[in-house]
PDB file of N, CA and C in Angstrom:
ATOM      1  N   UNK A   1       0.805  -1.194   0.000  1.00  0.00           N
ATOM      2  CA  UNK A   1       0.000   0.000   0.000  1.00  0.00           C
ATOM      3  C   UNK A   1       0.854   1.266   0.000  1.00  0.00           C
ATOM      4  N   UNK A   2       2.011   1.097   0.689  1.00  0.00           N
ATOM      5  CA  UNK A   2       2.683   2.408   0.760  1.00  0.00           C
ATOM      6  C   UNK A   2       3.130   2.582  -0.583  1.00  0.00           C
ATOM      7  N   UNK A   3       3.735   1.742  -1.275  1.00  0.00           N
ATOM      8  CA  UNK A   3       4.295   1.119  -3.068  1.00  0.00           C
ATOM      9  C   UNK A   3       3.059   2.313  -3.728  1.00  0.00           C
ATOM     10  N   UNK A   4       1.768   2.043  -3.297  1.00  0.00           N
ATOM     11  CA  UNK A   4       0.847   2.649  -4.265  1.00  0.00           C
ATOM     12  C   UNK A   4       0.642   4.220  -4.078  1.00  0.00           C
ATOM     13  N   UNK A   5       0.973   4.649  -2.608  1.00  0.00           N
ATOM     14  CA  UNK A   5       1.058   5.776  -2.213  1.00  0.00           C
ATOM     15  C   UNK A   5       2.117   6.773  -2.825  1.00  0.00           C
ATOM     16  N   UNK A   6       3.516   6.362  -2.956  1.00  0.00           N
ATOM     17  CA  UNK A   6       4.236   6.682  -3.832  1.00  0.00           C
ATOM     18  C   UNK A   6       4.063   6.940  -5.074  1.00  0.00           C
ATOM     19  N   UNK A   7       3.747   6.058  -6.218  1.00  0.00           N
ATOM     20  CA  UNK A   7       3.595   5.846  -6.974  1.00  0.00           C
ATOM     21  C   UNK A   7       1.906   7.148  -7.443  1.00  0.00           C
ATOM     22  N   UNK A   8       1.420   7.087  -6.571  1.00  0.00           N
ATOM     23  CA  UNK A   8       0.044   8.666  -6.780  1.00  0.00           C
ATOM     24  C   UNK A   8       0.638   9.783  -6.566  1.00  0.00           C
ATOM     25  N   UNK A   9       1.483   9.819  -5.659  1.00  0.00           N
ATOM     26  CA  UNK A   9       2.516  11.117  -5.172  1.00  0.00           C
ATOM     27  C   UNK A   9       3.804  11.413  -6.739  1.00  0.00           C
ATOM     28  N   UNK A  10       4.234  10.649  -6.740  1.00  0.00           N
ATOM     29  CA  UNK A  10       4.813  10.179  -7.579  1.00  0.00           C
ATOM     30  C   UNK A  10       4.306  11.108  -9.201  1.00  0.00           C
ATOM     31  N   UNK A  11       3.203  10.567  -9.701  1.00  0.00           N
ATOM     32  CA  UNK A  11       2.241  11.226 -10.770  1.00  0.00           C
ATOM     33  C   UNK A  11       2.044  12.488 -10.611  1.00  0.00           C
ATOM     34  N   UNK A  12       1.437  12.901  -9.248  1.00  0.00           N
ATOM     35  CA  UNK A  12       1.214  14.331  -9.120  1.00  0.00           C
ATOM     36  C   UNK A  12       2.042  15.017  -9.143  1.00  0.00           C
ATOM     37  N   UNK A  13       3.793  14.344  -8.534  1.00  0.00           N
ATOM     38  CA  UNK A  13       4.611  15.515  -8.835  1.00  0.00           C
ATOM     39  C   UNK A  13       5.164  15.635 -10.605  1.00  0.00           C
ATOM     40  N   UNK A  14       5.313  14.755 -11.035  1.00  0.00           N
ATOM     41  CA  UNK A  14       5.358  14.504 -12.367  1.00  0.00           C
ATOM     42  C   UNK A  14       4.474  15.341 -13.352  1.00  0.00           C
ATOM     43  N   UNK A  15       3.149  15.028 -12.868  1.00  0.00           N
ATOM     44  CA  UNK A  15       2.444  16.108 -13.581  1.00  0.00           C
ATOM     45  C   UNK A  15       2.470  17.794 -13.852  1.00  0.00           C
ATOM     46  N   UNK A  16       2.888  18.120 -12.098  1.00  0.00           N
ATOM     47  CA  UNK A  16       3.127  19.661 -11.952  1.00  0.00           C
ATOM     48  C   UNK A  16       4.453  19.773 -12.415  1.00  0.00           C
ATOM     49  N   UNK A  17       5.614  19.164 -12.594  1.00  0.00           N
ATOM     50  CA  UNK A  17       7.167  19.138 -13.201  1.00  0.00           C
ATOM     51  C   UNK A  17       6.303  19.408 -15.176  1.00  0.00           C
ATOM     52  N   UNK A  18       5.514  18.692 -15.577  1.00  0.00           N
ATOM     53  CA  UNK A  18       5.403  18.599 -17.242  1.00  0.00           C
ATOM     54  C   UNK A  18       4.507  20.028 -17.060  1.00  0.00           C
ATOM     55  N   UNK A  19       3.946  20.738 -15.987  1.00  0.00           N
ATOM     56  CA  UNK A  19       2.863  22.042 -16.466  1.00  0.00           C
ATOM     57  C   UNK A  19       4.132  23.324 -15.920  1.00  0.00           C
ATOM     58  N   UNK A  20       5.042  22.458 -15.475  1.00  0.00           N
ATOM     59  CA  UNK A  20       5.983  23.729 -14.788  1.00  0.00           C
ATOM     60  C   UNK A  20       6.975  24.070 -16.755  1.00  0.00           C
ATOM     61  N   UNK A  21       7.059  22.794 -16.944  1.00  0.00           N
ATOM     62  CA  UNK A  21       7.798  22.700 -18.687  1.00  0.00           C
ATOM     63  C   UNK A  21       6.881  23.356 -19.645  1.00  0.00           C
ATOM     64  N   UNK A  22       6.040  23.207 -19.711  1.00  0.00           N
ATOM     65  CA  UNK A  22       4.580  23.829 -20.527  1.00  0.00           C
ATOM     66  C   UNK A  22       5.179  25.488 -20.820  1.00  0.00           C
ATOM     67  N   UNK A  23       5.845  25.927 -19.119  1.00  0.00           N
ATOM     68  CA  UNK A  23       5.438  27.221 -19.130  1.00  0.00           C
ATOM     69  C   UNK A  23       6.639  27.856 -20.539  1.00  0.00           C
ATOM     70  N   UNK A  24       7.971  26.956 -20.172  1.00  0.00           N
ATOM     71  CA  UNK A  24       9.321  27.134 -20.915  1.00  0.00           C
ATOM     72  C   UNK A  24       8.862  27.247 -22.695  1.00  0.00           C
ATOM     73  N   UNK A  25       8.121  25.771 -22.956  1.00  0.00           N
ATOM     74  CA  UNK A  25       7.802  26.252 -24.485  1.00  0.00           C
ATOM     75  C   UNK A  25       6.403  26.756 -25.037  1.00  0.00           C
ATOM     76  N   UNK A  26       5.556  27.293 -24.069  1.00  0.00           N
ATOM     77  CA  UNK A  26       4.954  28.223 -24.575  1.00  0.00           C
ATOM     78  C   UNK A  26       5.311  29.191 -24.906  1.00  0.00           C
ATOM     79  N   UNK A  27       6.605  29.812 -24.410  1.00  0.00           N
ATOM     80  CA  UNK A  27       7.212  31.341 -24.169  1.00  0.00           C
ATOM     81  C   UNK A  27       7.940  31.050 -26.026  1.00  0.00           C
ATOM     82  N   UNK A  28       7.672  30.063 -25.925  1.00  0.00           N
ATOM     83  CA  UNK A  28       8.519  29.846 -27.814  1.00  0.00           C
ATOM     84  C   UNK A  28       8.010  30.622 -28.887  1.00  0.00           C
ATOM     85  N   UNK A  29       8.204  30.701 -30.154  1.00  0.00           N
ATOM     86  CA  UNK A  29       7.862  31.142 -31.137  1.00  0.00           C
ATOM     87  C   UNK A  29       6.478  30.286 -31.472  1.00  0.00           C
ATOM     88  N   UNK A  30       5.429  31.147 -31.816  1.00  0.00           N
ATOM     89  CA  UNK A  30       4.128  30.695 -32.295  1.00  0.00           C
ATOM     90  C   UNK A  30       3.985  29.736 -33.387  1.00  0.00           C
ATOM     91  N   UNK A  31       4.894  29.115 -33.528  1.00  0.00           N
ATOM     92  CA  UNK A  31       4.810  28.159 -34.746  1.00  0.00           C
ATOM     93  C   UNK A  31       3.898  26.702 -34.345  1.00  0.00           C
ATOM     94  N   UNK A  32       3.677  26.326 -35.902  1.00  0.00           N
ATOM     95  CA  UNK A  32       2.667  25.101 -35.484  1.00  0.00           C
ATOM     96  C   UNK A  32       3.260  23.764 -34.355  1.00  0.00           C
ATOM     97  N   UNK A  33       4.460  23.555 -34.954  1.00  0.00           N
ATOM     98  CA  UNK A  33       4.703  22.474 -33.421  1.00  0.00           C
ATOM     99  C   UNK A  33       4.886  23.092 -32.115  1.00  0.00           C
ATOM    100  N   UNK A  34       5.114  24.576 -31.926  1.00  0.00           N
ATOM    101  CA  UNK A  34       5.176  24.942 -30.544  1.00  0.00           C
ATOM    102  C   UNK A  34       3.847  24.638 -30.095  1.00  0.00           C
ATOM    103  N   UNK A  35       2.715  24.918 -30.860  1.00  0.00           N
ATOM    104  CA  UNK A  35       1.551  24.896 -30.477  1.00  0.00           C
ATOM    105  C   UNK A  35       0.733  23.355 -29.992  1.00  0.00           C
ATOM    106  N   UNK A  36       1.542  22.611 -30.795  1.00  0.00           N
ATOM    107  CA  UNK A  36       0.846  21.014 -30.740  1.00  0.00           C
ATOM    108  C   UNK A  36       1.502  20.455 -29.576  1.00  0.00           C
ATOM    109  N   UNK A  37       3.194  20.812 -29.553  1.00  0.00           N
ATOM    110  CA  UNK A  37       4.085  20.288 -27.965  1.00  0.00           C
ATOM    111  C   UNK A  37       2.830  20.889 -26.474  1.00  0.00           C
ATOM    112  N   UNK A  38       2.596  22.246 -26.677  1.00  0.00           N
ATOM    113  CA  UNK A  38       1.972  23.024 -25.885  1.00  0.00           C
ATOM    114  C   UNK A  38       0.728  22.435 -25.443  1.00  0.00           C
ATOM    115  N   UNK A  39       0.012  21.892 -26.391  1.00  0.00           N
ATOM    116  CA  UNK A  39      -1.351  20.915 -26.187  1.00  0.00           C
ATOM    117  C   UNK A  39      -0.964  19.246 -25.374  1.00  0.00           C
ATOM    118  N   UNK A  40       0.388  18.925 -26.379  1.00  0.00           N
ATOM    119  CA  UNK A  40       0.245  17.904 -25.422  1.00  0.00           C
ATOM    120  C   UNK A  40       0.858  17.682 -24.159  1.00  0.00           C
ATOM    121  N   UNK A  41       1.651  18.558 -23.163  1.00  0.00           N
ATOM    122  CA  UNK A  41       1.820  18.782 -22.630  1.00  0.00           C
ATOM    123  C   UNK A  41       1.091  19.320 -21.678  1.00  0.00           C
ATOM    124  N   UNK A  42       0.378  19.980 -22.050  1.00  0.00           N
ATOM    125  CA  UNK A  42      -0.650  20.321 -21.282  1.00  0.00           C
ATOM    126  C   UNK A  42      -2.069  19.421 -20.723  1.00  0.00           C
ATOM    127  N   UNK A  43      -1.876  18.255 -22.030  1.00  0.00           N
ATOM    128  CA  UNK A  43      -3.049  17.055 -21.876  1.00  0.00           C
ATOM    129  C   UNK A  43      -2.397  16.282 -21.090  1.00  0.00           C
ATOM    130  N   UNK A  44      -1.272  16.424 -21.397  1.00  0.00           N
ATOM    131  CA  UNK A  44      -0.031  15.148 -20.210  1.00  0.00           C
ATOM    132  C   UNK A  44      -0.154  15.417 -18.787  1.00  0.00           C
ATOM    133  N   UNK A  45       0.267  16.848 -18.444  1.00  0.00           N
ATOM    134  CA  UNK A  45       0.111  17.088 -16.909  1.00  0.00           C
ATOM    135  C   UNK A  45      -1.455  17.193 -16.775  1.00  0.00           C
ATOM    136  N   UNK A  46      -1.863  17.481 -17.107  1.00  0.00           N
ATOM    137  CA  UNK A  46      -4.067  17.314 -16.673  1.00  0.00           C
ATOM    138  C   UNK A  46      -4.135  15.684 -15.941  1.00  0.00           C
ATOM    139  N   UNK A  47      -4.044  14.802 -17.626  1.00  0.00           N
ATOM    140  CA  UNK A  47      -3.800  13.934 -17.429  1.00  0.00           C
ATOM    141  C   UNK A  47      -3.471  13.406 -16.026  1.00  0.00           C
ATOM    142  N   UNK A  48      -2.185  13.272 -16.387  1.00  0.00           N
ATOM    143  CA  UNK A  48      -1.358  12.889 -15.024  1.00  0.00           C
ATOM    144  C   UNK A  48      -1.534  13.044 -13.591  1.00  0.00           C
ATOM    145  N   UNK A  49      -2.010  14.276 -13.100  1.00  0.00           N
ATOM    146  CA  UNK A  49      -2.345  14.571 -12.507  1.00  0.00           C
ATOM    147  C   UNK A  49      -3.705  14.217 -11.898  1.00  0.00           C
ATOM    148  N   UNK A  50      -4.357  14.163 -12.706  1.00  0.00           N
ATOM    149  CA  UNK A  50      -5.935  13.444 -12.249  1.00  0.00           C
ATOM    150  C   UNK A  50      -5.808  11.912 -12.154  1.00  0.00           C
ATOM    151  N   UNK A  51      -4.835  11.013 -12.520  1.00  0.00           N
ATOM    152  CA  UNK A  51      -4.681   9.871 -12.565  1.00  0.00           C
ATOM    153  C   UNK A  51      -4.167   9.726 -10.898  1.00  0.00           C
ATOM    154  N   UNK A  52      -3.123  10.687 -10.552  1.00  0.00           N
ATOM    155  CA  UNK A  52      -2.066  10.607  -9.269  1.00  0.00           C
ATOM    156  C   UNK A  52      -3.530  10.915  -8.248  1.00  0.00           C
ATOM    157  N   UNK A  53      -4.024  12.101  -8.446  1.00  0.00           N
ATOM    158  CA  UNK A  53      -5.199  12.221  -7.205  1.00  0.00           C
ATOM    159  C   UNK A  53      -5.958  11.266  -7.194  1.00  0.00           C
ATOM    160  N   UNK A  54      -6.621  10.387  -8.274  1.00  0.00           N
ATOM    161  CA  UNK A  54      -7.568   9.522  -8.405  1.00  0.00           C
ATOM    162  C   UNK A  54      -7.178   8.568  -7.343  1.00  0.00           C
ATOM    163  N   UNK A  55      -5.468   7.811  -7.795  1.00  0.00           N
ATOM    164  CA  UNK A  55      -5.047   7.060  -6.803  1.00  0.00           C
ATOM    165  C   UNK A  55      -4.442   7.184  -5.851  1.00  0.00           C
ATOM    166  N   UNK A  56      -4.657   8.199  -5.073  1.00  0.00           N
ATOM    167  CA  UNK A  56      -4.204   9.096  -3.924  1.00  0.00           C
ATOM    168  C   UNK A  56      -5.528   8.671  -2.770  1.00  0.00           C
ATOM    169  N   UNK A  57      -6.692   9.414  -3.442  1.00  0.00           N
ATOM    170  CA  UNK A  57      -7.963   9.338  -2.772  1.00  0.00           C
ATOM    171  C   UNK A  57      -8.009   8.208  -2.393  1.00  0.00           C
ATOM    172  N   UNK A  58      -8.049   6.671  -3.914  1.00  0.00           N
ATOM    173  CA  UNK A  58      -8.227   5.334  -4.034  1.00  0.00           C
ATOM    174  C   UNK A  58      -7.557   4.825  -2.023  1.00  0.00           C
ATOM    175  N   UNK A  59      -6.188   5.273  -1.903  1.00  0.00           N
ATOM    176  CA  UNK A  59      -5.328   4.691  -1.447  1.00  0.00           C
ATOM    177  C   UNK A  59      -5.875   4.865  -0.045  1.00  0.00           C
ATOM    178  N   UNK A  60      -6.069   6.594   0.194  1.00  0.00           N
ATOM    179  CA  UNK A  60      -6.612   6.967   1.677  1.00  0.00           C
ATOM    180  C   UNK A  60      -7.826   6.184   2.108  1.00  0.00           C
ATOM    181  N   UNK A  61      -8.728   5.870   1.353  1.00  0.00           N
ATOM    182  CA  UNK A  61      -9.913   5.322   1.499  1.00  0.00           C
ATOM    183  C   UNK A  61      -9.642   3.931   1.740  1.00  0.00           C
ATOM    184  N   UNK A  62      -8.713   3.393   1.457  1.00  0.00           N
ATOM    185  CA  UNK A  62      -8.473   1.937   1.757  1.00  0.00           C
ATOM    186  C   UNK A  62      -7.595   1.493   3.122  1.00  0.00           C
ATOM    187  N   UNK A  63      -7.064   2.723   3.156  1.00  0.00           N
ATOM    188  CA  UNK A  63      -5.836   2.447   4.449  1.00  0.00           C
ATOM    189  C   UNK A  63      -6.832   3.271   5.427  1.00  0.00           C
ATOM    190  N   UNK A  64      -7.834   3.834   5.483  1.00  0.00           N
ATOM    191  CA  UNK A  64      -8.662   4.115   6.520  1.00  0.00           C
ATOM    192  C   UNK A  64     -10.053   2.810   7.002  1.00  0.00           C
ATOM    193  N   UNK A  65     -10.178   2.356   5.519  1.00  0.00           N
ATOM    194  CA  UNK A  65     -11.081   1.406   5.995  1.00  0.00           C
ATOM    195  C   UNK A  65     -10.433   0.106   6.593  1.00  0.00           C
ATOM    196  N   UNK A  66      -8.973  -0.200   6.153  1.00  0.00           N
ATOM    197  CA  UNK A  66      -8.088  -1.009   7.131  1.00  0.00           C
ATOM    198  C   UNK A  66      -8.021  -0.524   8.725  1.00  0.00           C
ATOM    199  N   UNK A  67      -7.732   0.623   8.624  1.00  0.00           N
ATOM    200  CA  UNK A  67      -7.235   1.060  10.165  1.00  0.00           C
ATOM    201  C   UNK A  67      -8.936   1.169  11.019  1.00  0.00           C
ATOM    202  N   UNK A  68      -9.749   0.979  10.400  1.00  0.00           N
ATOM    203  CA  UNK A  68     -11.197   1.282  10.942  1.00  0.00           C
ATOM    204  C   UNK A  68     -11.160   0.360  11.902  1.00  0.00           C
ATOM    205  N   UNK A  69     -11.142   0.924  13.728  1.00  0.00           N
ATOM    206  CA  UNK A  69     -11.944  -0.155  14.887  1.00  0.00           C
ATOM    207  C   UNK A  69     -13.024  -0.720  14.235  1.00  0.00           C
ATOM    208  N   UNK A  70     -12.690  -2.081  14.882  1.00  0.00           N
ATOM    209  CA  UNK A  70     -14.089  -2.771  14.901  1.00  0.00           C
ATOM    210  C   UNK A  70     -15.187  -2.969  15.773  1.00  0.00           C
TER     211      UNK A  70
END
């Protein structure tokens, strides 16, 4: 469980590292691949990021219903 905790932490920082890069080649020249890198990069950290919280939440909810008195 901790393996999976990492691994969500892990994504989320990954994600904000690819929207922190976003910022570097947007500042580029308006040309058509600046624009398409810019999209997917930007679909990458969204992405990513909603994947890392998804299994973030997943993880808390499971290690609370473990630790739950009976």
């Amino acid at each position: 469980m901790i393996k999976n905790l990492k691994i969500s932490v892990f994504l989320i920082v990954l994600g904000e590292l690819l929207y922190w890069l976003l910022g570097f080649v947007s500042n580029a020249n308006n040309n058509p691949f600046s624009s398409f890198t810019t999209g997917v990069l930007l679909g990458l950290s969204v992405g990513i990021n909603l994947v890392g919280i998804i299994l973030l939440i997943f993880n808390i909810v499971k290690i609370s219903k473990q630790n739950k008195p009976k």
